[in-house]
Protein backbone atom coordinates (compact mmCIF):
# COMPACT_ATOMS: atom_id res chain seq x y z
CA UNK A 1 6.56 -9.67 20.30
CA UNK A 2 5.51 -9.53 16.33
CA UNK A 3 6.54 -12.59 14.35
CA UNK A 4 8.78 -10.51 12.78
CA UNK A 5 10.55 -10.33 16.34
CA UNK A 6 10.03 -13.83 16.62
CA UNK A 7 11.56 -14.89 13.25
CA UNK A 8 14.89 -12.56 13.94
CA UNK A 9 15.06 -14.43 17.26
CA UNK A 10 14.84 -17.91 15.94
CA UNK A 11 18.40 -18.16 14.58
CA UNK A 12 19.42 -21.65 14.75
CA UNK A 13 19.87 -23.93 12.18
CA UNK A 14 17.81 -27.30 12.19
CA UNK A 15 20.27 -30.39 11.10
CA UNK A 16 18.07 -30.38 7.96
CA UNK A 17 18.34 -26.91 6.78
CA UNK A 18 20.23 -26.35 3.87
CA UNK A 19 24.09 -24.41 3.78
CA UNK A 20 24.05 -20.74 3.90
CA UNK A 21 24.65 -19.73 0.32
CA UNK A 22 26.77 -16.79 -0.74
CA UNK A 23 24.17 -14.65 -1.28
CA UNK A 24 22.81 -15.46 2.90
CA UNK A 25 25.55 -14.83 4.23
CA UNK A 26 26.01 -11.08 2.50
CA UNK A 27 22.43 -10.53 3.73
CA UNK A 28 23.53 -11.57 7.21
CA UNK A 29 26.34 -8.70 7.03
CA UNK A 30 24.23 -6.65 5.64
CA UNK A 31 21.62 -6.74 8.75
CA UNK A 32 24.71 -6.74 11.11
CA UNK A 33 25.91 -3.31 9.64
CA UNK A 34 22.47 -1.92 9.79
CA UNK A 35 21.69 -2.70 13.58
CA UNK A 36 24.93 -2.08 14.31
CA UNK A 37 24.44 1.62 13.41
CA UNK A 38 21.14 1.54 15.61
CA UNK A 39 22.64 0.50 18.70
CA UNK A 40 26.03 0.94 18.71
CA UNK A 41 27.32 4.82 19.29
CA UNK A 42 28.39 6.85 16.34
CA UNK A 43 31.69 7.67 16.24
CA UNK A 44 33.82 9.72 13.94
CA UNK A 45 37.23 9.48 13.00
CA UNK A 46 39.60 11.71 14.85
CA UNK A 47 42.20 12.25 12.12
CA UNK A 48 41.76 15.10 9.42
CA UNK A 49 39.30 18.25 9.42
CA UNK A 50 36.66 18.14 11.84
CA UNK A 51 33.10 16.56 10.19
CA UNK A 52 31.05 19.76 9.01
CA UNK A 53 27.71 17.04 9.70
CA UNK A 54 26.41 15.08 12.42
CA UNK A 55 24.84 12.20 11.89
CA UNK A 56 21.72 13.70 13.58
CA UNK A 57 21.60 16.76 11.19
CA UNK A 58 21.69 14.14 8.13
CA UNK A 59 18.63 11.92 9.86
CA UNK A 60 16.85 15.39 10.41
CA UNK A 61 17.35 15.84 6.87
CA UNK A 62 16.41 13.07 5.45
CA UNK A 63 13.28 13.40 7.66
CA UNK A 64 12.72 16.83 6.25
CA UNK A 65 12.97 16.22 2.32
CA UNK A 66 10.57 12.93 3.09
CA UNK A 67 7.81 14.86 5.29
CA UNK A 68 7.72 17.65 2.38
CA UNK A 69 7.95 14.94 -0.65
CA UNK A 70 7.48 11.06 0.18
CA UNK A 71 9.46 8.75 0.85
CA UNK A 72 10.23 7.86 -3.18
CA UNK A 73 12.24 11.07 -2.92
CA UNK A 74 14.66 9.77 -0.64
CA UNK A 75 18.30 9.50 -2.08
CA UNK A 76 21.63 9.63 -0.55
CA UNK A 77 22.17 12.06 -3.69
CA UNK A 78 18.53 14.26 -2.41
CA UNK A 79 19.79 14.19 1.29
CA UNK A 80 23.44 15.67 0.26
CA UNK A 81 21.62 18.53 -1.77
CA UNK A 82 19.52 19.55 0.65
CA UNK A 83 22.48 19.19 3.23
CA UNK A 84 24.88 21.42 0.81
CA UNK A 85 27.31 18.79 0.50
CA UNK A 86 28.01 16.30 -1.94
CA UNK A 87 26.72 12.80 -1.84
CA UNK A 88 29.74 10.89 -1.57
CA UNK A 89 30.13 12.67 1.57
CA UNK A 90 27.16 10.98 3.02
CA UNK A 91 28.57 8.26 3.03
CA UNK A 92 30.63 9.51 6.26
CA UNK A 93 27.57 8.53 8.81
CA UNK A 94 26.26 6.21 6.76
CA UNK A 95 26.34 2.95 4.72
CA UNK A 96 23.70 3.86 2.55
CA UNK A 97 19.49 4.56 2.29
CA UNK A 98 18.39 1.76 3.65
CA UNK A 99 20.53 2.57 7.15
CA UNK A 100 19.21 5.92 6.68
CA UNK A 101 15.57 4.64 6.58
CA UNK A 102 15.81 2.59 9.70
CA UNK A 103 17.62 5.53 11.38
CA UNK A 104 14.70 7.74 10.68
CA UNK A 105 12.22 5.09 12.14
CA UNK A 106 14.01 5.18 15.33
CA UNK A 107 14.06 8.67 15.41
CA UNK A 108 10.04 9.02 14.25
CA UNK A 109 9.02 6.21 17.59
CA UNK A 110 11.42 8.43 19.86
CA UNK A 111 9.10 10.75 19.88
CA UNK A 112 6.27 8.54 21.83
CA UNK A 113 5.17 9.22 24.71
CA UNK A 114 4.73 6.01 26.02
CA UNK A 115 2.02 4.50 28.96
CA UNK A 116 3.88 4.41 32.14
CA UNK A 117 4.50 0.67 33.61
CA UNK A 118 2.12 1.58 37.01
CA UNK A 119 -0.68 2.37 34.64
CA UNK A 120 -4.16 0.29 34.58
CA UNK A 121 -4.07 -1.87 31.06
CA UNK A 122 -7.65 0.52 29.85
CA UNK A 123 -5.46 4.09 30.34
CA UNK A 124 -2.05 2.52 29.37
CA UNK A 125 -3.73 0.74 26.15
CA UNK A 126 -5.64 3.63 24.81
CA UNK A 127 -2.46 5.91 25.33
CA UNK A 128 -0.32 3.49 23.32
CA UNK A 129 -2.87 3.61 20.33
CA UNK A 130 -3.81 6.80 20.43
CA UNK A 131 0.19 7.87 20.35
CA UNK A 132 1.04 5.19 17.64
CA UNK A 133 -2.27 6.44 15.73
CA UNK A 134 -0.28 10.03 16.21
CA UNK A 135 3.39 9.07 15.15
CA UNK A 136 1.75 7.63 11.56
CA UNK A 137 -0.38 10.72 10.98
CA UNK A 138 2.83 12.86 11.39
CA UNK A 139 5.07 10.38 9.16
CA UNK A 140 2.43 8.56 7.32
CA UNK A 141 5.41 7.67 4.94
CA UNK A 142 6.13 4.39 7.68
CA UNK A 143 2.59 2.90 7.06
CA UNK A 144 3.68 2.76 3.57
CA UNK A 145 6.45 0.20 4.84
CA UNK A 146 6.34 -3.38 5.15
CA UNK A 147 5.12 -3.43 8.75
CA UNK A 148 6.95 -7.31 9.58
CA UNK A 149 9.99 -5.47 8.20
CA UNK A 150 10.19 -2.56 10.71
CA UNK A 151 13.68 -2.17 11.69
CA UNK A 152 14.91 -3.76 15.19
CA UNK A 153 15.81 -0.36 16.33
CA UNK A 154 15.69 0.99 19.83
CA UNK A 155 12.66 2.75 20.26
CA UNK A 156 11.02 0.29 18.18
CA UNK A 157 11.48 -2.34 20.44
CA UNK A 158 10.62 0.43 23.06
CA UNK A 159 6.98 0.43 21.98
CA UNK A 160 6.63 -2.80 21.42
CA UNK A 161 7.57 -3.67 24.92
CA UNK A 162 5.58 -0.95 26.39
CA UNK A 163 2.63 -2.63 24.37
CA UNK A 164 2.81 -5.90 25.82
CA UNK A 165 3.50 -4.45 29.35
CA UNK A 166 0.22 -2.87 28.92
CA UNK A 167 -1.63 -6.78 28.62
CA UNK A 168 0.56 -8.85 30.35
CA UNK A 169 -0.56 -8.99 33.84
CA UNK A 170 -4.67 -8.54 33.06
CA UNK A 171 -5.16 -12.73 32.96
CA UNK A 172 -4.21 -13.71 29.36
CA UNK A 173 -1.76 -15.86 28.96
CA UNK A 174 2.10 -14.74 27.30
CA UNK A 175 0.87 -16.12 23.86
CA UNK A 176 -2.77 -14.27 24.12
CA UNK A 177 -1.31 -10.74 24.99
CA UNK A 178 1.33 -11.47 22.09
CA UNK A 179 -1.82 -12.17 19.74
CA UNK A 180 -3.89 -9.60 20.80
CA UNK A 181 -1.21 -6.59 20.48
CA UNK A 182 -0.61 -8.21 16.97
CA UNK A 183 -4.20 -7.73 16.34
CA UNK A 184 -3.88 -4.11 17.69
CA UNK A 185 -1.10 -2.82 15.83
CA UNK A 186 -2.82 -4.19 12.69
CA UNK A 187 -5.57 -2.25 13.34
CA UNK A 188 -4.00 1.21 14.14
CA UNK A 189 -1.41 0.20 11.31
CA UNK A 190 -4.71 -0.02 8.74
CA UNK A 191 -6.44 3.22 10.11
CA UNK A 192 -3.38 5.09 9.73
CA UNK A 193 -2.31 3.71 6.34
CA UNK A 194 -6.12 4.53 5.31
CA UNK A 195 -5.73 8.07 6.52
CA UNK A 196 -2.68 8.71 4.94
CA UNK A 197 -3.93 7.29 1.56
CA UNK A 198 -6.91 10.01 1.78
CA UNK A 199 -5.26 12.59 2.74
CA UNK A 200 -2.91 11.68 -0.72
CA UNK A 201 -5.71 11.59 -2.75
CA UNK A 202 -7.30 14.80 -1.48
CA UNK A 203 -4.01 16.72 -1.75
CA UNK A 204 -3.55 15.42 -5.35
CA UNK A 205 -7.14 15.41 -6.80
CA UNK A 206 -8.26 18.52 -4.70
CA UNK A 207 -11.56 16.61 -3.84
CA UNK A 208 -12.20 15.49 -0.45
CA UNK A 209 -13.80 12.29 1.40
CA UNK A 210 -17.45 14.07 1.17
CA UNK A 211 -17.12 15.39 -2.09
CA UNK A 212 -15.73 12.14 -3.62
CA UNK A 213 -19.09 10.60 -2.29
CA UNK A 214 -21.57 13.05 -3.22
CA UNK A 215 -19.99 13.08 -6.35
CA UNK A 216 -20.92 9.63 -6.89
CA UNK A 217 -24.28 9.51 -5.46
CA UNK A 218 -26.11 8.76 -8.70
CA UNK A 219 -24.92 5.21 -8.35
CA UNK A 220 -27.48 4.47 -5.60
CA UNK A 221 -30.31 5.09 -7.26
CA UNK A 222 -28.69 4.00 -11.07
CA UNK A 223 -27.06 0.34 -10.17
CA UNK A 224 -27.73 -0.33 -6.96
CA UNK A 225 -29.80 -3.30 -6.20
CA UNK A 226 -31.22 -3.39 -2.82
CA UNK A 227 -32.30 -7.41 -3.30
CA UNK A 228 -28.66 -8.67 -4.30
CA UNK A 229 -27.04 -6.91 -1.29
CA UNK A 230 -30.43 -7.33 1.24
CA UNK A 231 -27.48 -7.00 4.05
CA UNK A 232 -25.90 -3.94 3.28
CA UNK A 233 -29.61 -2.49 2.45
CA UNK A 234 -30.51 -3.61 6.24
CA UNK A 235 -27.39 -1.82 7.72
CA UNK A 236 -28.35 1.30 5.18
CA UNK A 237 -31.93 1.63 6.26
CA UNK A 238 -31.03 1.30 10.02
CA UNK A 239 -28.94 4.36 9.40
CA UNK A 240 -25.33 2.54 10.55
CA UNK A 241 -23.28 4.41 8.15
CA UNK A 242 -24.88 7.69 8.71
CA UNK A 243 -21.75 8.67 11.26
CA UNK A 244 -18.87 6.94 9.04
CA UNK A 245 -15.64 6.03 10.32
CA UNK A 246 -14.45 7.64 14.06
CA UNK A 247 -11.40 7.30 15.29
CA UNK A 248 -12.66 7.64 18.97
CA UNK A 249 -15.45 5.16 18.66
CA UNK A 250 -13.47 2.45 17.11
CA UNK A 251 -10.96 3.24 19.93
CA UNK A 252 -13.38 2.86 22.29
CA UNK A 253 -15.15 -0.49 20.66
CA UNK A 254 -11.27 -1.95 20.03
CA UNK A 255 -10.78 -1.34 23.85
CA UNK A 256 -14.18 -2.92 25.06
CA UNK A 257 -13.46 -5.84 23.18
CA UNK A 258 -10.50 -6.29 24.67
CA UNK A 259 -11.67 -5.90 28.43
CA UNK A 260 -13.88 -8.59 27.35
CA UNK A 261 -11.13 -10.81 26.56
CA UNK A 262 -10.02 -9.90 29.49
CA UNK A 263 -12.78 -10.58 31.23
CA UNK A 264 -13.36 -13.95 29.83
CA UNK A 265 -10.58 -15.52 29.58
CA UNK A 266 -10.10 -14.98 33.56
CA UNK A 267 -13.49 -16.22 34.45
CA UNK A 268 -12.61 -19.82 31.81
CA UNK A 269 -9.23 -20.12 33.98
CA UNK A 270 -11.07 -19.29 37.04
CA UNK A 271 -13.78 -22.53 36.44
């Protein structure tokens, strides 16, 4: 569980805490509303003209007009036009943008195909990276999110279960496996919010990752001082950054280092 889990969770007061001020409590029915509308069934009233919308065809929406333009373009006013309604209408399925933000979340993780509980932790691990390393590339718009503020939605919770599953029984202990899928997600969160930054750049500048480089090549031989920076030089002349950054190897060292993890912390428990 993320400590943003783990701060939701830890609810009670302390005798020394201070009163709830107005502006706490409005927060607190703010949250309510908004996981309300993520786990409790959408209903519409029965009284009047039938609803021309679902609340799915708004989400898919709202999904749409951010996948084509960013997530800055999102507005219960943007939504409605794209929707051919007006925006007070919206307002229908619901509260407001930042319950249609979490809605689209859920939606985005539903689409995981998650590591199956029978599955070895190796298999199981590398599917649950390599389909969270997928969801951001199709919506990179979430890595642009606070990632301790991800919604507790559904699906959310889905993967983050299906993540610890994945560590729980190998030999670490509950608060090891909790530490080390931190670590994880912080990783795929970074390569994925890296990506999607690149790909932004390219789009808008019309250069790409090569051609930003080459453009800049002069520097090496113009500023670049091999004796202040004697470790970088080493790494240079040993050719480690002739194969830059791949997705697949750093998989693949991410998941060795955790089988060593593994691997030691059973033998220490073992002694």
């Amino acid at each position: 569980m993320s400590s943003r889990e783990r701060a939701a969770m830890g609810t009670e007061s302390s005798p020394g805490d201070p009163e709830p001020t107005t502006e706490s409590v409005a927060e607190q029915t703010e949250g309510a509303r908004r996981l309300a509308l993520l786990w409790e069934p959408h209903t519409t009233s029965t009284l009047g003209r039938k609803p021309r919308l679902s609340l799915d065809e708004v989400v898919d929406a709202a999904m749409d007009l951010v996948g084509e333009a960013g997530l800055d373009a999102l507005t219960m006013r943007s939504v409605a036009g794209r929707l051919g309604v007006g925006a007070m209408s919206l307002y229908t399925y619901v509260p407001g943008r930042a319950e249609l933000v979490d809605l689209m979340i859920d939606r985005a993780y539903a689409s995981l195909r998650l590591p199956s509980p029978d599955s070895s932790w190796r298999p199981a691990l590398e599917l649950y990276v390599r389909q969270l390393f997928g969801l951001f590339q199709r919506h990179p718009w979430i890595v642009g999110m606070n990632r301790n503020r991800l919604p507790l939605a559904p699906r959310v919770l889905d993967a983050e279960e299906a993540g610890l599953r994945t560590l729980i029984d190998t030999g670490l202990t509950e608060q090891q496996t909790v530490e080390l899928l931190e670590l994880v997600n912080g990783l795929i969160w970074g390569l994925a919010s890296t990506a999607a930054r690149e790909a932004a750049e390219h789009e808008t500048t019309g250069q790409g990752y090569g051609e930003y480089w080459q453009d800049r090549s002069w520097f090496w031989n113009t500023y670049f001082d091999a004796e202040r920076y004697p470790t970088m030089t080493r790494a240079y002349l040993a050719g480690a950054f002739n194969e830059g950054s791949d997705f697949d190897r750093v998989l693949e060292r991410l998941l060795d280092s955790v089988e060593y993890m593994i691997d030691h912390t059973v033998t220490e428990r073992a002694d």
